[in-house]
Protein backbone atom coordinates (compact mmCIF):
# COMPACT_ATOMS: atom_id res chain seq x y z
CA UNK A 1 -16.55 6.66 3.13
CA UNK A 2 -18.39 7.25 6.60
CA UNK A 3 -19.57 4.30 8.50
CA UNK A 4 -23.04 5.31 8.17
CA UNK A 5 -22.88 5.44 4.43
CA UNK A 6 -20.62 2.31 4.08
CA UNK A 7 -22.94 0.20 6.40
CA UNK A 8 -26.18 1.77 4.09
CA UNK A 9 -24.20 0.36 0.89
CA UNK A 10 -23.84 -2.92 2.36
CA UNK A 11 -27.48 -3.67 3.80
CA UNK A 12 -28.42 -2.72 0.54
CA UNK A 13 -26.70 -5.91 -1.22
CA UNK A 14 -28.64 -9.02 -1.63
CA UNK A 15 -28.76 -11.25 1.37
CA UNK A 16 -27.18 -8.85 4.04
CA UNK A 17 -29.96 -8.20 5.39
CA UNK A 18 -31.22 -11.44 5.98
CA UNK A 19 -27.69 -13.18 6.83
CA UNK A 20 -27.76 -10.01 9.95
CA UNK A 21 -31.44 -10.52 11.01
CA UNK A 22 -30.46 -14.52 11.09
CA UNK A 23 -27.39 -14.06 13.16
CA UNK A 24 -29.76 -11.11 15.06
CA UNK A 25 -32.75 -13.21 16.09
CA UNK A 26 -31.04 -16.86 16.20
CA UNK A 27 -27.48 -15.63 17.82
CA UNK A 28 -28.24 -13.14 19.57
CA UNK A 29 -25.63 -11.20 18.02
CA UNK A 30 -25.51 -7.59 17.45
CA UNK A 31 -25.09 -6.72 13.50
CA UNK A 32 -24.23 -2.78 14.11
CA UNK A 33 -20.82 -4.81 15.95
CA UNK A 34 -20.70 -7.05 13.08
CA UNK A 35 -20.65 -4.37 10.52
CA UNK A 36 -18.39 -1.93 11.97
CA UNK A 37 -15.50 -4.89 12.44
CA UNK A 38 -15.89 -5.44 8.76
CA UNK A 39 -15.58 -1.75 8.31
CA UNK A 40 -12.91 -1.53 10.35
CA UNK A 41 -11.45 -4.60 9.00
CA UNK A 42 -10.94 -5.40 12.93
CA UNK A 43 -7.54 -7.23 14.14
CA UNK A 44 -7.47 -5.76 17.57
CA UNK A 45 -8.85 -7.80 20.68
CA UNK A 46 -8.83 -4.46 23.15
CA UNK A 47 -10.56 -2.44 20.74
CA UNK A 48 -13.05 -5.41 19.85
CA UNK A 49 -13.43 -5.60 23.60
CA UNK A 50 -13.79 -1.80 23.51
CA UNK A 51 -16.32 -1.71 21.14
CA UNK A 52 -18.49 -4.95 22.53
CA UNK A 53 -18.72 -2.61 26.03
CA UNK A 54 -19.73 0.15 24.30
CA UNK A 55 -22.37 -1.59 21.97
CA UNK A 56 -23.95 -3.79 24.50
CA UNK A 57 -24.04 -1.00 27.28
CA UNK A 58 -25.85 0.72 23.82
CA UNK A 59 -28.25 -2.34 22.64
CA UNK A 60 -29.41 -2.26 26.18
CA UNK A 61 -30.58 1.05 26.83
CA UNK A 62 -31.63 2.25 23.40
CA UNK A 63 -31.63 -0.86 20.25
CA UNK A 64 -33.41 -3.68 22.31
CA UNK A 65 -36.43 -1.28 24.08
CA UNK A 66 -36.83 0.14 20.67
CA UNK A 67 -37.11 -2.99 18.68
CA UNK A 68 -39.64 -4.29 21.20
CA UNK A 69 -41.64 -1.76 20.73
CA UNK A 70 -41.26 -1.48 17.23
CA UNK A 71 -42.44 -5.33 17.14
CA UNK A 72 -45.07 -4.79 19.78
CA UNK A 73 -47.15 -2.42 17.64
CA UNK A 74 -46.52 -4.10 14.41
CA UNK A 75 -50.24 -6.89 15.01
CA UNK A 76 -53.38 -4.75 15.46
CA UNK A 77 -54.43 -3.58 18.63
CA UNK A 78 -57.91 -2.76 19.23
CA UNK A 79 -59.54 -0.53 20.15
CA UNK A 80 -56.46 1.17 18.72
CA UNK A 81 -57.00 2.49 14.86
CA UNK A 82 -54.50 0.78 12.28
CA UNK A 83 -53.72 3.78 10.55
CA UNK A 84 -52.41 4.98 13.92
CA UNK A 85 -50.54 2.40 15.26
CA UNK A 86 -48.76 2.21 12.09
CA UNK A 87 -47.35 5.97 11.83
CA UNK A 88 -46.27 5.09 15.55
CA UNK A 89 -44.70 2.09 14.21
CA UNK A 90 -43.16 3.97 11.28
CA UNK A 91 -41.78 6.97 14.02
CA UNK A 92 -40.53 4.01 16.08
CA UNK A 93 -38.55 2.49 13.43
CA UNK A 94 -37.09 5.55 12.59
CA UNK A 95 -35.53 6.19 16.03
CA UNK A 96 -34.65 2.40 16.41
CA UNK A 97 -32.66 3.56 12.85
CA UNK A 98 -31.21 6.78 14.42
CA UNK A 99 -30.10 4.70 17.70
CA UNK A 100 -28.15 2.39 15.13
CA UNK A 101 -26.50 5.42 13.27
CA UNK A 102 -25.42 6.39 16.90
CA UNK A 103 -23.52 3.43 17.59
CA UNK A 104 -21.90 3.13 14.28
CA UNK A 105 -20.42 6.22 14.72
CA UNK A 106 -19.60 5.65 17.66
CA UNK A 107 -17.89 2.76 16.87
CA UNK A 108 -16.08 4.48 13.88
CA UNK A 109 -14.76 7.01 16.50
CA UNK A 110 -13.46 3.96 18.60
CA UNK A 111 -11.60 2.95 15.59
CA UNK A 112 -9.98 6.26 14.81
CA UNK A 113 -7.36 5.55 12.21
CA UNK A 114 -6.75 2.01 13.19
CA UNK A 115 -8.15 -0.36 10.60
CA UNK A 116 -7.12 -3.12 10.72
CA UNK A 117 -6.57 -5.22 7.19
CA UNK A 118 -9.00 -8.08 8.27
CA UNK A 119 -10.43 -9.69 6.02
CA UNK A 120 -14.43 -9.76 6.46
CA UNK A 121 -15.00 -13.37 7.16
CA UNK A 122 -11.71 -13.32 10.27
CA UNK A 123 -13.02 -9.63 11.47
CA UNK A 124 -16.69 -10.96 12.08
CA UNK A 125 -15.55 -14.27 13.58
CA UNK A 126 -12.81 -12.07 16.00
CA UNK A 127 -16.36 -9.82 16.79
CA UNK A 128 -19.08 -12.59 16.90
CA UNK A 129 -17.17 -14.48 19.54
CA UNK A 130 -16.37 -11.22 21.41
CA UNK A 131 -19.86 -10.49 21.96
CA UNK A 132 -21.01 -14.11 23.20
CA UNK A 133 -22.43 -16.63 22.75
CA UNK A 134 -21.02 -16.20 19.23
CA UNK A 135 -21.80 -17.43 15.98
CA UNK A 136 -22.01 -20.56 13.60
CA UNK A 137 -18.92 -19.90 11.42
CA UNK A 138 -21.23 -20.63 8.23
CA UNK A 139 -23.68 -18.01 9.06
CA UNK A 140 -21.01 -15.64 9.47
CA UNK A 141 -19.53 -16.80 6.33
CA UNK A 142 -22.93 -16.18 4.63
CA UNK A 143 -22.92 -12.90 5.87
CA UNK A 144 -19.61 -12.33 4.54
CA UNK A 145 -19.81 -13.54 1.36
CA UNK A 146 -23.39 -11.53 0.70
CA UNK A 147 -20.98 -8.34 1.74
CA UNK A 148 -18.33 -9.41 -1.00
């Protein structure tokens, strides 16, 4: 199964997505990273090293401007017509969703062939603290167990 489809399967399960906007918005972490080391059931510190250069070069340039902007235009802005601001919202959302699919796969094609065997819980603790300032181990665990 593709990343992309994989990581779509998972944020569909109840409490993913709130256990990755919690670790998101409190942590600071980066939940495309944290998904992708479960997927890749991560065990390698150069390739989780790899992968944080290559998502936070990423979250820079494309996922954090996006976001902003997506949560910019979400309160009304007048003289600006609702209706309007909203379809720019919606647009904006969907490239902040395309810039995620990006760097999935490009994360998957870091990983190659190479998973891992981690178990979810060890491969998001390995990629939380990798990415700085890390994680509470019982939010990670929540977002683990909501996984399965």
């Amino acid at each position: 199964m593709s990343i992309w489809d994989w990581t779509l399967q998972a944020y569909g399960r109840p409490g993913v997505p709130e256990a990755c906007l919690a670790l998101q918005d409190r942590f600071g972490q980066n939940t495309d990273l944290l998904l992708w080391a479960v997927w890749a059931e991560v065990t390698d510190r150069g390739l989780i090293a790899r992968a944080v250069d290559a998502a936070r070069a990423w979250d820079q340039a494309a996922l954090k401007p996006l976001r902003e902007v997506r949560r910019g235009l979400k309160p009304a802005l007048p003289p600006v017509e609702d209706a309007a601001r909203e379809r720019l919202r919606e647009d904006v959302k969907a490239c902040e969703l395309l810039a995620e699919r990006v760097l999935l796969e490009t994360l998957a094609e870091l990983t190659g062939a190479a998973r891992g065997g981690a178990h979810a819980l060890d491969a998001l603790k390995m990629a939380a603290a990798a990415w700085k300032p890390g994680a509470p181990d019982e939010d990670l665990a929540a977002l683990a167990a909501a996984l399965g």
